[in-house]
Protein backbone atom coordinates (compact mmCIF):
# COMPACT_ATOMS: atom_id res chain seq x y z
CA UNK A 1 -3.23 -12.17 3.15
CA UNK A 2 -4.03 -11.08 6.51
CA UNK A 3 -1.53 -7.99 7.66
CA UNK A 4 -0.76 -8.75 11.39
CA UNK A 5 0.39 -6.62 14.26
CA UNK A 6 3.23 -7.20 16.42
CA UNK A 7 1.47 -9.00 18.68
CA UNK A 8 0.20 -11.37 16.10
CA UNK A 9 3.51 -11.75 14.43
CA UNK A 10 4.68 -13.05 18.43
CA UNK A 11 1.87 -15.11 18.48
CA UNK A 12 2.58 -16.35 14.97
CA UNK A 13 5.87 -17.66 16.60
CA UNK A 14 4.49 -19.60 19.57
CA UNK A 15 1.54 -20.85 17.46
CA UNK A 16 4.83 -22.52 15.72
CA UNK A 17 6.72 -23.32 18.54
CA UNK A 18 4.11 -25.22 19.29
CA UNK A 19 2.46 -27.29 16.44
CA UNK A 20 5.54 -27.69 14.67
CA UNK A 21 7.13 -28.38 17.53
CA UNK A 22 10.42 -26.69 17.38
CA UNK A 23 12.26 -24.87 20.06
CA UNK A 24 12.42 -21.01 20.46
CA UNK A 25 16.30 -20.74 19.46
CA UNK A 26 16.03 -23.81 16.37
CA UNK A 27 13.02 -20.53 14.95
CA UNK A 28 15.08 -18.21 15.20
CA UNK A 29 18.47 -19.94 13.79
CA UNK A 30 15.88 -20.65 11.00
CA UNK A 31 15.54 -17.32 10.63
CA UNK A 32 18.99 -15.93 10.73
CA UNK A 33 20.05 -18.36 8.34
CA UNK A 34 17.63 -16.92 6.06
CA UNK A 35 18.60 -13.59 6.18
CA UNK A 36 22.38 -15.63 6.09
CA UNK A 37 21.74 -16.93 2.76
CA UNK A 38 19.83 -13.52 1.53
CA UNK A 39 23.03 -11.61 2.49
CA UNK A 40 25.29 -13.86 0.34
CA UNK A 41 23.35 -13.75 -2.68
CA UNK A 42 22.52 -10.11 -1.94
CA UNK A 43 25.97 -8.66 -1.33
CA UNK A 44 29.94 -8.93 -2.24
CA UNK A 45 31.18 -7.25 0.63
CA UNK A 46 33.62 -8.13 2.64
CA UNK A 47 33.21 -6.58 5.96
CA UNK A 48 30.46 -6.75 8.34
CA UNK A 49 29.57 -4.64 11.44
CA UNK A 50 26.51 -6.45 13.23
CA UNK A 51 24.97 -3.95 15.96
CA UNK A 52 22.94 -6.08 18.66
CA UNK A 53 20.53 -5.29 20.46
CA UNK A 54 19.60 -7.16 23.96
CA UNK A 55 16.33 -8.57 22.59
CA UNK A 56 15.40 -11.65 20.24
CA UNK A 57 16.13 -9.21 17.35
CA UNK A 58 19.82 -9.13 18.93
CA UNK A 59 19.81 -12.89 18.97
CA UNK A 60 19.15 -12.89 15.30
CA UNK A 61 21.92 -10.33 14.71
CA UNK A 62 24.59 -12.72 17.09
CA UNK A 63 23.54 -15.96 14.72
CA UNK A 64 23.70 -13.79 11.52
CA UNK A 65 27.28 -12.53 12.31
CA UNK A 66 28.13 -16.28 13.81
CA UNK A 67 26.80 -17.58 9.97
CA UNK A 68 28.60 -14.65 8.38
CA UNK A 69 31.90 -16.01 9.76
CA UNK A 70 32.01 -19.33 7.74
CA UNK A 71 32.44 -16.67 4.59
CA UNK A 72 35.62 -15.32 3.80
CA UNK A 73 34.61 -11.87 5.64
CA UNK A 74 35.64 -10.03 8.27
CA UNK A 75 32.69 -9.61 10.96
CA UNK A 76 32.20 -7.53 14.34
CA UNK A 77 29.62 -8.11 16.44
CA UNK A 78 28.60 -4.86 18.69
CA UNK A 79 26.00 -5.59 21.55
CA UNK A 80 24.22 -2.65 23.31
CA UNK A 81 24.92 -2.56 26.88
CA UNK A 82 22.55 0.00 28.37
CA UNK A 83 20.83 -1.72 31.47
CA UNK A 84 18.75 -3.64 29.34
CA UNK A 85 17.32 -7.12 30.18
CA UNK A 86 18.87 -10.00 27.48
CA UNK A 87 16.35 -12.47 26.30
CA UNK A 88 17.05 -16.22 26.77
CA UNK A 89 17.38 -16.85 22.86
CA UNK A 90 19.94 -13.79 22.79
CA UNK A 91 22.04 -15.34 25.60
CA UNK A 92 22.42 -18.65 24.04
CA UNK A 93 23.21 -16.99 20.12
CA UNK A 94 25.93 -15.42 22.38
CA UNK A 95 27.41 -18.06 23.58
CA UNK A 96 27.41 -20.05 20.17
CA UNK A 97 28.91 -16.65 18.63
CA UNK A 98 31.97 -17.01 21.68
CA UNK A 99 32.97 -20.07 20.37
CA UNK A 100 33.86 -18.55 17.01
CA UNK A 101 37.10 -17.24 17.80
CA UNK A 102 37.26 -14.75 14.27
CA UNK A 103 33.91 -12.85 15.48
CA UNK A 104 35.20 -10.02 18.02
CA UNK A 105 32.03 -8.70 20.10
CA UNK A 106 31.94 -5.49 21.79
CA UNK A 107 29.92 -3.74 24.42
CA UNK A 108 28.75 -0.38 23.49
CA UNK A 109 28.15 1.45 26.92
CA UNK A 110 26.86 4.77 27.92
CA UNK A 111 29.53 7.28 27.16
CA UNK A 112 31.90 5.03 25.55
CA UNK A 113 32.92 5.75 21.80
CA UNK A 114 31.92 4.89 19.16
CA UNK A 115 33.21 2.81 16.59
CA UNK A 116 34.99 3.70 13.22
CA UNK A 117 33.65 1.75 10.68
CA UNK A 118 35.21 1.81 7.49
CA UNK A 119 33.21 3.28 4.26
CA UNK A 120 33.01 -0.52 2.46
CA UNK A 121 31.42 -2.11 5.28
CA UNK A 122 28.00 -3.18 5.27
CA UNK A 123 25.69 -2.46 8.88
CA UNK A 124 23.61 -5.08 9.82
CA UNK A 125 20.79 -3.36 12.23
CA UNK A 126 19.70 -5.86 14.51
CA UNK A 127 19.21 -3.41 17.29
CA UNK A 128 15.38 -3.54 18.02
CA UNK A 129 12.71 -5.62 15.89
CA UNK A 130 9.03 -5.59 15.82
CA UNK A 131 7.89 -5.40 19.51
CA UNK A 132 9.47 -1.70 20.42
CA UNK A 133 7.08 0.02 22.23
CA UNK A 134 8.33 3.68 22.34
CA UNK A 135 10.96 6.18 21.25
CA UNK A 136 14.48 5.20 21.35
CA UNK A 137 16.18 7.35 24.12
CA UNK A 138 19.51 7.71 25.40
CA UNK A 139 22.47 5.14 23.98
CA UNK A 140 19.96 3.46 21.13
CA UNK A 141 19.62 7.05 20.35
CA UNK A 142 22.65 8.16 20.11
CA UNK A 143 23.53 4.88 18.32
CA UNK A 144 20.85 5.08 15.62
CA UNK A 145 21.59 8.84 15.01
CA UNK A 146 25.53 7.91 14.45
CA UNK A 147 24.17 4.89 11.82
CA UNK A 148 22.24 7.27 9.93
CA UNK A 149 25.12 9.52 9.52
CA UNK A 150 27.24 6.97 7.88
CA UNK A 151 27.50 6.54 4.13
CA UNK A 152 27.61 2.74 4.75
CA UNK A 153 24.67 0.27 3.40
CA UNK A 154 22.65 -0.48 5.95
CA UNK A 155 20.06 -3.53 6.04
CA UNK A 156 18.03 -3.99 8.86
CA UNK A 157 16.94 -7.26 10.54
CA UNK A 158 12.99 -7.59 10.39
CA UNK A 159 12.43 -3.94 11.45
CA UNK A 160 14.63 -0.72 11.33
CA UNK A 161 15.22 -0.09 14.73
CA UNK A 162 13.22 2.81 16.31
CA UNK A 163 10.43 2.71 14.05
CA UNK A 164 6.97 1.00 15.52
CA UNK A 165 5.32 -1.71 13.72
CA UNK A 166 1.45 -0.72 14.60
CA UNK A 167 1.57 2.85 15.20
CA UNK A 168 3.13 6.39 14.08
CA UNK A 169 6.83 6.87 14.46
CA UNK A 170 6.76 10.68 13.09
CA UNK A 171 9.50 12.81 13.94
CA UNK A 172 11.22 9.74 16.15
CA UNK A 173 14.76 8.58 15.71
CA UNK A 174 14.81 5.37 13.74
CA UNK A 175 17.41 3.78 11.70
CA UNK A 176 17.38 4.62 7.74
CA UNK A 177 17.87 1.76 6.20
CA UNK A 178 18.66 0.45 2.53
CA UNK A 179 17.07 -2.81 2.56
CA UNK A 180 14.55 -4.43 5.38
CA UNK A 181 14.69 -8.43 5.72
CA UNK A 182 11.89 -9.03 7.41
CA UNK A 183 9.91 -12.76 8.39
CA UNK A 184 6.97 -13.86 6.68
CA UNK A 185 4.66 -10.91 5.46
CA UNK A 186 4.51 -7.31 5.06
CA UNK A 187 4.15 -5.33 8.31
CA UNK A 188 1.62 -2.33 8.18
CA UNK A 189 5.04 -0.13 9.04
CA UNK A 190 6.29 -0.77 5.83
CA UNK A 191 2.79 0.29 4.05
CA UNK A 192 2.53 3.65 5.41
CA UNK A 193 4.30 6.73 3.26
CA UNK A 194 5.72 8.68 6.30
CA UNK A 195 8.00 5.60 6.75
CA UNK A 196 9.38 5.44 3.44
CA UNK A 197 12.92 6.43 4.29
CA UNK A 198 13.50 4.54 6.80
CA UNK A 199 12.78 0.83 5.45
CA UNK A 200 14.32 1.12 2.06
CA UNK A 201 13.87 -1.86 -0.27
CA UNK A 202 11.77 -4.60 1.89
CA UNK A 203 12.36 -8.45 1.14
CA UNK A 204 10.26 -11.03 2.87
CA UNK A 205 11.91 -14.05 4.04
CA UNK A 206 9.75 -17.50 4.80
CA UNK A 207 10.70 -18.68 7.74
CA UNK A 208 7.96 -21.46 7.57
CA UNK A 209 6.17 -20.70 10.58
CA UNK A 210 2.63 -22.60 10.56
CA UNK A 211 0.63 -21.20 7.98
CA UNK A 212 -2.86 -22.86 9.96
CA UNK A 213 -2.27 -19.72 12.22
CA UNK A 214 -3.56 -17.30 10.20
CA UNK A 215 -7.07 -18.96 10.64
CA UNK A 216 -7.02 -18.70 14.11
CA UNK A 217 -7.50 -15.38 13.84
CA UNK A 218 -9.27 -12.02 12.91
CA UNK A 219 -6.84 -8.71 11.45
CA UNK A 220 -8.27 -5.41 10.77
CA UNK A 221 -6.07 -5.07 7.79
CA UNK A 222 -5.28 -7.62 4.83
CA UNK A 223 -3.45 -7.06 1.67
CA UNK A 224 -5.46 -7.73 -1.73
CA UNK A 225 -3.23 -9.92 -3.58
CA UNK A 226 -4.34 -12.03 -7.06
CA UNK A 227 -6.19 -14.99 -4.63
CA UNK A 228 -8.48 -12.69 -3.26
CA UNK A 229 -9.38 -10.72 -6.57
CA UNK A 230 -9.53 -14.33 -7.96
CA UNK A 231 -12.19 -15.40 -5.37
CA UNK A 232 -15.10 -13.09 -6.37
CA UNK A 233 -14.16 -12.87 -10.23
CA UNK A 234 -16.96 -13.49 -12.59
CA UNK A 235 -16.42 -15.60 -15.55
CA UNK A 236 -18.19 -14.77 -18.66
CA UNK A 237 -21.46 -17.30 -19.39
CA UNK A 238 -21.13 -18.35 -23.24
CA UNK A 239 -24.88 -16.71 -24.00
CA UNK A 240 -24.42 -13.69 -21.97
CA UNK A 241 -24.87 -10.79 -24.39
CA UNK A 242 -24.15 -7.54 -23.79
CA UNK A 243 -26.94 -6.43 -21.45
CA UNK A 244 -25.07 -9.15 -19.49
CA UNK A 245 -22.52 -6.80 -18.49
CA UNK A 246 -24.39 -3.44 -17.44
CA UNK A 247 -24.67 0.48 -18.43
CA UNK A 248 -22.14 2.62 -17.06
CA UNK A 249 -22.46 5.97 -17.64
CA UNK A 250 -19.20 8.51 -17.39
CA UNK A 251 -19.75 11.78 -16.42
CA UNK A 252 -16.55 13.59 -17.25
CA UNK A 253 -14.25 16.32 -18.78
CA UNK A 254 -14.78 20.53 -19.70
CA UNK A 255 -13.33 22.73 -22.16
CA UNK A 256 -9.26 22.02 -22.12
CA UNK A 257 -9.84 18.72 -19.97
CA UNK A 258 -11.27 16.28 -21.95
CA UNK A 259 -7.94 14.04 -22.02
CA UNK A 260 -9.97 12.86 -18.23
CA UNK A 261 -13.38 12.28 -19.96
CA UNK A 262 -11.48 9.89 -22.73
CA UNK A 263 -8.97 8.01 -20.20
CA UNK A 264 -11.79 7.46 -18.06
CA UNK A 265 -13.90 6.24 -20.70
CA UNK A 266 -11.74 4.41 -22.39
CA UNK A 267 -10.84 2.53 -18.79
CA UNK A 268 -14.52 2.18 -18.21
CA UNK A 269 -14.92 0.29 -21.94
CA UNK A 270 -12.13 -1.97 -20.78
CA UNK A 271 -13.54 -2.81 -17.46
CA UNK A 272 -15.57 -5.54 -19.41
CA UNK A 273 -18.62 -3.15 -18.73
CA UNK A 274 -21.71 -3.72 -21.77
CA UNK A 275 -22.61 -0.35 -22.73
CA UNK A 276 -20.79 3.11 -21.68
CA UNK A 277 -22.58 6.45 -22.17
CA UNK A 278 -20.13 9.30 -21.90
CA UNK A 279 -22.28 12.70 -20.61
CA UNK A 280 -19.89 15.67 -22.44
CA UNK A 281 -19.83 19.37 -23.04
CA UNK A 282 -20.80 20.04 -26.35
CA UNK A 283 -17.20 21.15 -27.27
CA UNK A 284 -16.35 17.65 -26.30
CA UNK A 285 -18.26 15.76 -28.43
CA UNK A 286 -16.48 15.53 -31.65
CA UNK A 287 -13.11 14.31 -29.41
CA UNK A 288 -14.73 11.46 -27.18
CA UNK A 289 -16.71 10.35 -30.01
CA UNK A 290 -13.20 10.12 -32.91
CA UNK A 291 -11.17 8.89 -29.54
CA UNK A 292 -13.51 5.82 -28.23
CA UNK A 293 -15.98 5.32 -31.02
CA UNK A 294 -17.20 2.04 -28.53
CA UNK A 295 -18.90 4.47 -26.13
CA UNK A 296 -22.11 6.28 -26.32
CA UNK A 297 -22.61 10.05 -25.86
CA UNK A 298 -24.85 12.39 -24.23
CA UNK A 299 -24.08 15.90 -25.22
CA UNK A 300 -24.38 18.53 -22.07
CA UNK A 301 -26.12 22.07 -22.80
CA UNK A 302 -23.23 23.83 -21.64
CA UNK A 303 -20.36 23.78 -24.69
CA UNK A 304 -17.58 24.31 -21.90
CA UNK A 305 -18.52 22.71 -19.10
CA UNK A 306 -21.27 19.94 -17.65
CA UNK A 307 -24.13 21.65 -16.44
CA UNK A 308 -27.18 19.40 -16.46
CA UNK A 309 -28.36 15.73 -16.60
CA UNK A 310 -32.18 16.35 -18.39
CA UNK A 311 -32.82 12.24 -19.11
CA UNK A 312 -33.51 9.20 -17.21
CA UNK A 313 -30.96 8.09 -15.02
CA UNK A 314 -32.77 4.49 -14.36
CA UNK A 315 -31.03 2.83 -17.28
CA UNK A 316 -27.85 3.48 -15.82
CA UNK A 317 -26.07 0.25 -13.45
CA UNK A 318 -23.39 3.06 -12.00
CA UNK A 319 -22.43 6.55 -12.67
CA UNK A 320 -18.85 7.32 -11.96
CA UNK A 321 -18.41 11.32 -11.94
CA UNK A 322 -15.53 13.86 -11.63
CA UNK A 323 -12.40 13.44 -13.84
CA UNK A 324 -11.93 17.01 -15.34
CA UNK A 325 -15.50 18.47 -14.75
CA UNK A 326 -13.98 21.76 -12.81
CA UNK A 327 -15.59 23.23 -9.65
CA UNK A 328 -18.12 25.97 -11.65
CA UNK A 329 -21.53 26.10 -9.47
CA UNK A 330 -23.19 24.97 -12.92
CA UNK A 331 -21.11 21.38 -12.59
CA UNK A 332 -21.74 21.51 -8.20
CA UNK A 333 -25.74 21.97 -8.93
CA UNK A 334 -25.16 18.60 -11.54
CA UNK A 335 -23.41 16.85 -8.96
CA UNK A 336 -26.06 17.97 -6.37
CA UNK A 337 -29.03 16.65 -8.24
CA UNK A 338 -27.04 13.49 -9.34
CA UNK A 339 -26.97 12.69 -5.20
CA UNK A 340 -30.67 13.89 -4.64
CA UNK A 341 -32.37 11.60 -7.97
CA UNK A 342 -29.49 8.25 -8.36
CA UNK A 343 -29.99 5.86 -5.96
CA UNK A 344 -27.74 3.14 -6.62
CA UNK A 345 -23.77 3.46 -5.74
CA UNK A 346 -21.38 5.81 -7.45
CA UNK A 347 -17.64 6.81 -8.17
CA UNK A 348 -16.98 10.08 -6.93
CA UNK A 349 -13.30 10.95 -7.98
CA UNK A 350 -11.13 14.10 -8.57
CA UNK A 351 -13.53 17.55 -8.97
CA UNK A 352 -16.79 15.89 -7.69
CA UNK A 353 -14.92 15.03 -4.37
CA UNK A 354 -13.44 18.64 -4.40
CA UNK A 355 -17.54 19.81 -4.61
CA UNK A 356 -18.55 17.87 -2.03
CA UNK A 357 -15.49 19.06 0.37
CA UNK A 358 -17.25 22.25 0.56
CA UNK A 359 -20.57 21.54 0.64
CA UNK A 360 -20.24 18.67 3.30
CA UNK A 361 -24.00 18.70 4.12
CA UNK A 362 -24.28 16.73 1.13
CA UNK A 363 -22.22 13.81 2.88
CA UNK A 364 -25.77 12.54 3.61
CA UNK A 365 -27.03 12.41 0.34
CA UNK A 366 -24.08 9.93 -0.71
CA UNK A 367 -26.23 6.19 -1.65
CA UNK A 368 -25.11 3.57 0.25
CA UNK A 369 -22.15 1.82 -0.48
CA UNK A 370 -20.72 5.01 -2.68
CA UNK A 371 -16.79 4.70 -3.74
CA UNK A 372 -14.87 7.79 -2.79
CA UNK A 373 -11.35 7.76 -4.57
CA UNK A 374 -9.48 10.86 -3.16
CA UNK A 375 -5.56 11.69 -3.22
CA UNK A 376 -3.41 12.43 0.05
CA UNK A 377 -4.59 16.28 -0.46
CA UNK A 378 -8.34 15.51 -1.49
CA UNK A 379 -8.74 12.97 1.47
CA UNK A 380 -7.81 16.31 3.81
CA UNK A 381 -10.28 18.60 2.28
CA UNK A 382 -13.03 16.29 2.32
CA UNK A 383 -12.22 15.01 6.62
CA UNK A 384 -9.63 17.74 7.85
CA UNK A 385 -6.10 17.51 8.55
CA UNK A 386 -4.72 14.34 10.55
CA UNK A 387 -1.51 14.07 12.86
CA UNK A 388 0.00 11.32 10.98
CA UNK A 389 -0.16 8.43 8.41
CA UNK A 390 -1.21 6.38 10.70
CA UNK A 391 -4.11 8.46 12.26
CA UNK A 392 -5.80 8.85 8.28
CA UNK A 393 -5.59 5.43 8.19
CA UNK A 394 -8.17 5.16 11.05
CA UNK A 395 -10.19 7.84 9.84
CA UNK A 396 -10.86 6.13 6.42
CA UNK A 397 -12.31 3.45 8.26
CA UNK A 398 -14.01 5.73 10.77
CA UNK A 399 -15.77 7.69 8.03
CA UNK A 400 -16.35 5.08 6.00
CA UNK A 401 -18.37 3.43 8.70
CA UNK A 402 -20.30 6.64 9.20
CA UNK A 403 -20.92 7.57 5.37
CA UNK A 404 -21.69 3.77 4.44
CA UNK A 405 -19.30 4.32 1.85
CA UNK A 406 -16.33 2.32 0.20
CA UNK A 407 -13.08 5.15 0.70
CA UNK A 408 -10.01 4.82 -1.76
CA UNK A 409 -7.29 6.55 -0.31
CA UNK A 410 -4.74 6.55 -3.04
CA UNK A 411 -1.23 5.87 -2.55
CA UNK A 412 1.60 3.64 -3.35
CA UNK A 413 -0.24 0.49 -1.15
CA UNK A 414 -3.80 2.49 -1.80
CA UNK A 415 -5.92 1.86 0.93
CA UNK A 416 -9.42 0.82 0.96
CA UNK A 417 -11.60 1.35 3.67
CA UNK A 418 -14.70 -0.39 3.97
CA UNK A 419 -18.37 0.39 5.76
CA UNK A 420 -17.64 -2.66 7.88
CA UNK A 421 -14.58 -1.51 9.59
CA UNK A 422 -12.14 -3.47 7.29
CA UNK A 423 -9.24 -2.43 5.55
CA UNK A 424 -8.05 -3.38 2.49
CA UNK A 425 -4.30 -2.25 1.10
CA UNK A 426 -3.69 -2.88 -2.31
CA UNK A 427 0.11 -4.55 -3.38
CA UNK A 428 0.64 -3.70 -7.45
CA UNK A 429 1.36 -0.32 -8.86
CA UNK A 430 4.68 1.90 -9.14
CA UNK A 431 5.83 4.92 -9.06
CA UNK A 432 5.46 5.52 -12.47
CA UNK A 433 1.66 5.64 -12.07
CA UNK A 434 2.62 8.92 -10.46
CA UNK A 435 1.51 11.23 -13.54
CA UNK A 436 -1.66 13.13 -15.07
CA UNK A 437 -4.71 10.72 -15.97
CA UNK A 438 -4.05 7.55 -13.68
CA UNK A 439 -6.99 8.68 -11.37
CA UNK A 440 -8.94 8.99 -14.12
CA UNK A 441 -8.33 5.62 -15.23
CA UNK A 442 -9.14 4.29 -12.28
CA UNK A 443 -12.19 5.80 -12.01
CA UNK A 444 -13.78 4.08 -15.35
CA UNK A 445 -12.47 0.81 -14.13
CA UNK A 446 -14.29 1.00 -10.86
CA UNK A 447 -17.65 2.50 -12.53
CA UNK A 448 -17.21 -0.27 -14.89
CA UNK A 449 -16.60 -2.67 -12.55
CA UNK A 450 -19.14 -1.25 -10.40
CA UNK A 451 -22.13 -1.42 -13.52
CA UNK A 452 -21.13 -4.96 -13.97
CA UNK A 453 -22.60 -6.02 -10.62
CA UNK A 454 -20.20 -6.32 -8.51
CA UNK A 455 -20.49 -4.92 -4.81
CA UNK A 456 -18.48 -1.60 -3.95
CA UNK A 457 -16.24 -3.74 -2.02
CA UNK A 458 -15.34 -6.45 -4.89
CA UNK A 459 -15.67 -3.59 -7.38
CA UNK A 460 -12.67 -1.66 -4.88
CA UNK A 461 -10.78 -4.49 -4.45
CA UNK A 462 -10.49 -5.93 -7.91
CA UNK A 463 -10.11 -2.24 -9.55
CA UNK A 464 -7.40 -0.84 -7.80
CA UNK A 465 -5.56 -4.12 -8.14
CA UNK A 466 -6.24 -4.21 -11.98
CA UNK A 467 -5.05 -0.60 -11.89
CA UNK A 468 -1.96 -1.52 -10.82
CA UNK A 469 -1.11 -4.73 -12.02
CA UNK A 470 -1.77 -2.46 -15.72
CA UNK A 471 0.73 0.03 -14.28
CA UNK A 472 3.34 -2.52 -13.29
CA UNK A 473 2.99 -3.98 -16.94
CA UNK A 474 3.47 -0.76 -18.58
CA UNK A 475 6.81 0.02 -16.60
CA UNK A 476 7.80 -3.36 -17.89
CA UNK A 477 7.44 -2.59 -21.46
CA UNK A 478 7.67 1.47 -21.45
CA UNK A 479 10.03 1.88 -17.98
CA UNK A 480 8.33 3.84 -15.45
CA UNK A 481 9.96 7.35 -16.43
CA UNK A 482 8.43 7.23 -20.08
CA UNK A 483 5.19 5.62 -19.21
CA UNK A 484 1.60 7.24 -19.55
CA UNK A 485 -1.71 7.11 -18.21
CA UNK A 486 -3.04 5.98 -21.58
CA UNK A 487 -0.45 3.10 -21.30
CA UNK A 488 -2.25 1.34 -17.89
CA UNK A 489 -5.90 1.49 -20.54
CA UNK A 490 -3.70 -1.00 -23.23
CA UNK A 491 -2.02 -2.84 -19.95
CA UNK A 492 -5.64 -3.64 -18.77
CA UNK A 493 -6.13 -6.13 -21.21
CA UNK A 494 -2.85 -7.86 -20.03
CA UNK A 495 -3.87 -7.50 -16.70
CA UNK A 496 -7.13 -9.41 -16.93
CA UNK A 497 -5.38 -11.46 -18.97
């Protein structure tokens, strides 16, 4: 699914306007009577405040509180009056809403007070929607400030007002809301962590606008959903055999951290990968061998930590390196002649991207189409500090352009950046991924992936959404407090599934 900006998401509406045909105001009735019928399914209160802005957002607020009135609720419509310029749709909602005599509106003016509203009674936010621009100022201000300090429910109307739909909204004022209805898809807002408070719960309401749209045109951004993992997954031939299915080899764990080497192992043997060859410290040995008898060994000449790769690394389809290893200059001289001698792509994750930070004339040494998985804090260590959410978005896809590499930024809607300028965020997982070991399990799921022949991208793309979809069916049958990393290697199977 293509992720659109607000632009788009205008354009979305005349495309519709247009082919349907319907009118302007008959779209956007269709859309307050969608959040209409969410609101009585969604809620048993009683009392309604609807704030109103002066823009098409406003209009949907006026219809929502004109629908609200057929219910046996109270509702009060309150309109910002700062100078502002109504829209045509807004002007008509209004006059509908005057001819419901049980709706009182008010104007809320510069300097005027503001209104009590009693602790059961919901706030609709319908102040500003998709297309604002810049930070609230003055009245919205001072309006969205007095929201937020209200322990009323508050459910905003497509977009909390004062946060921006295609850019950073850090440190502005913006509404804090408790649930988000907003039209048709996801907005790239609602995907980026410094937002988090301020959307709530988000529920996407079809409003049927004309779904031919979307190939009109070209998005940076798309969400991976089960269609387009489904597009480039390979069905098993009945006389494959395992050769079939390629040689992954892990390189993984150290003395008091070989929980990584087996998670990521044990993901890797999952991944539907032929043969896995797990390269250990010789402490290690006796564990990965009793804990995933499936996999192969080779046994490092360090007991503690690896050291060395002394063998031929031709055999291997993809080497995914890092869970557990530790930063000793023994493990960054491995990693160092793993980049000089292996040719092919590789999964860099956890200590081997914590190596390479510091030693960043390597970069250049990374084979083409190399996946990078790093964390919030890893991602800043390996390409400095950025100003916002927003901003490390853009310099995923800026580095991954100039590395030629596949970059996994980690997250709740991980992000996958791609040598082509594409973005890629991913839509399953939970919170309760949130613990020890997931990283590691989605690093043998990529190398395995990855072996298998599958590009970087597909590998990407179909890992992290197997990763998650594992995660969301172990909070189903564990919760997400009491799940485990080990839990999303056993969920894998239900996940292909």
């Amino acid at each position: 699914m293509k992720l659109l900006s607000a632009a788009q998401m205008k354009e979305w509406d005349r495309y519709t306007i247009q082919k349907e045909p319907i009118s302007s105001i008959d779209l956007m009735e269709k859309a307050s009577r969608a959040c209409f019928n969410w609101l009585e399914s969604n809620s048993e209160a009683k009392t309604f405040f609807v704030f109103c802005g002066y823009g098409n957002n406003g209009g949907d607020g006026l219809a929502i509180a004109r629908l609200l009135s057929k219910l046996d609720v109270q509702v009060r419509a309150l309109i910002l009056d700062d100078g502002g310029t109504y829209s045509n749709d807004f002007n008509i909602n209004l006059e509908r809403l005057k001819s419901v005599f049980t709706v009182p509106v008010t104007w809320l003016k510069p300097g005027a007070e503001l209104p009590h509203i009693p602790e059961h009674a919901i706030i609709i936010d319908a102040i500003f929607g998709t297309g604002l621009n810049r930070p609230l100022d003055g009245l919205s201000e001072k309006l969205v400030n007095y929201i937020n300090s209200l322990p009323n429910r508050v459910i905003s109307i497509d977009m909390p007002s004062g946060l921006l739909c295609d850019s950073s909204s850090k440190n502005y004022t913006a509404i804090k809301a408790d649930d988000t209805l907003t039209f048709q898809c996801l907005k790239k807002a609602f995907l980026i962590p410094e937002n988090e408070e301020n959307f709530g719960k988000v529920h996407i309401l079809n409003i049927g606008l004309h779904p031919a749209y979307l190939d009109t045109i070209e998005s940076k951004f798309e969400l991976i959903d089960k269609t387009l993992v489904q597009s480039f997954y390979k069905p098993r031939k009945d006389f494959a055999h395992k050769g079939s299915f390629g040689h992954a080899l892990i390189v993984a764990g150290s003395f008091g951290k070989m929980g990584a080497a087996i998670l990521c192992t044990r993901a890797c043997l999952r991944s539907g990968v032929g043969l896995v060859t797990a390269h250990v410290p010789q402490k290690g040995i006796d564990t990965i061998q009793t804990s995933t008898p499936e996999a192969m060994c080779k046994i490092d000449n360090s007991g503690d930590i690896v050291t060395e790769i002394d063998y031929d690394l031709g055999i291997y389809s993809a080497i995914g390196i890092g869970p557990g290893i530790g930063k000793e200059q023994a493990t960054a001289n491995l990693l160092f002649g793993l980049l000089q001698n292996y040719k092919k792509p590789m999964v860099l994750d956890a200590d081997a991207l914590n190596i390479l930070s510091v030693n960043r004339d390597w970069y250049s040494l990374l084979p083409e189409n190399t996946i990078l998985t790093p964390h919030p804090v890893e991602f800043t260590r390996l390409f400095d500090e950025t100003m916002d959410d927003f901003e490390k978005t853009e310099i995923a896809l800026q580095k991954a352009r100039e590395l030629n590499a596949v970059i996994l930024l980690k997250g709740h809607y991980t992000l996958i950046a791609t040598p082509s300028g594409k973005g890629y965020f991913n839509t399953t997982g939970n919170a309760g991924m949130a613990k020890g070991g997931s990283g590691d399990v989605l690093t043998g799921i990529l190398t395995g992936l990855l072996a298998q022949g599958y590009t970087s991208e597909q590998a990407t793309i179909m890992g992290v959404y197997i990763h998650g979809l594992a995660g969301d069916k172990a909070a189903e049958k564990y919760g997400m407090d009491a799940m485990i990393s080990g839990d999303l290697v056993e969920e894998m199977r239900h996940a292909f599934l």
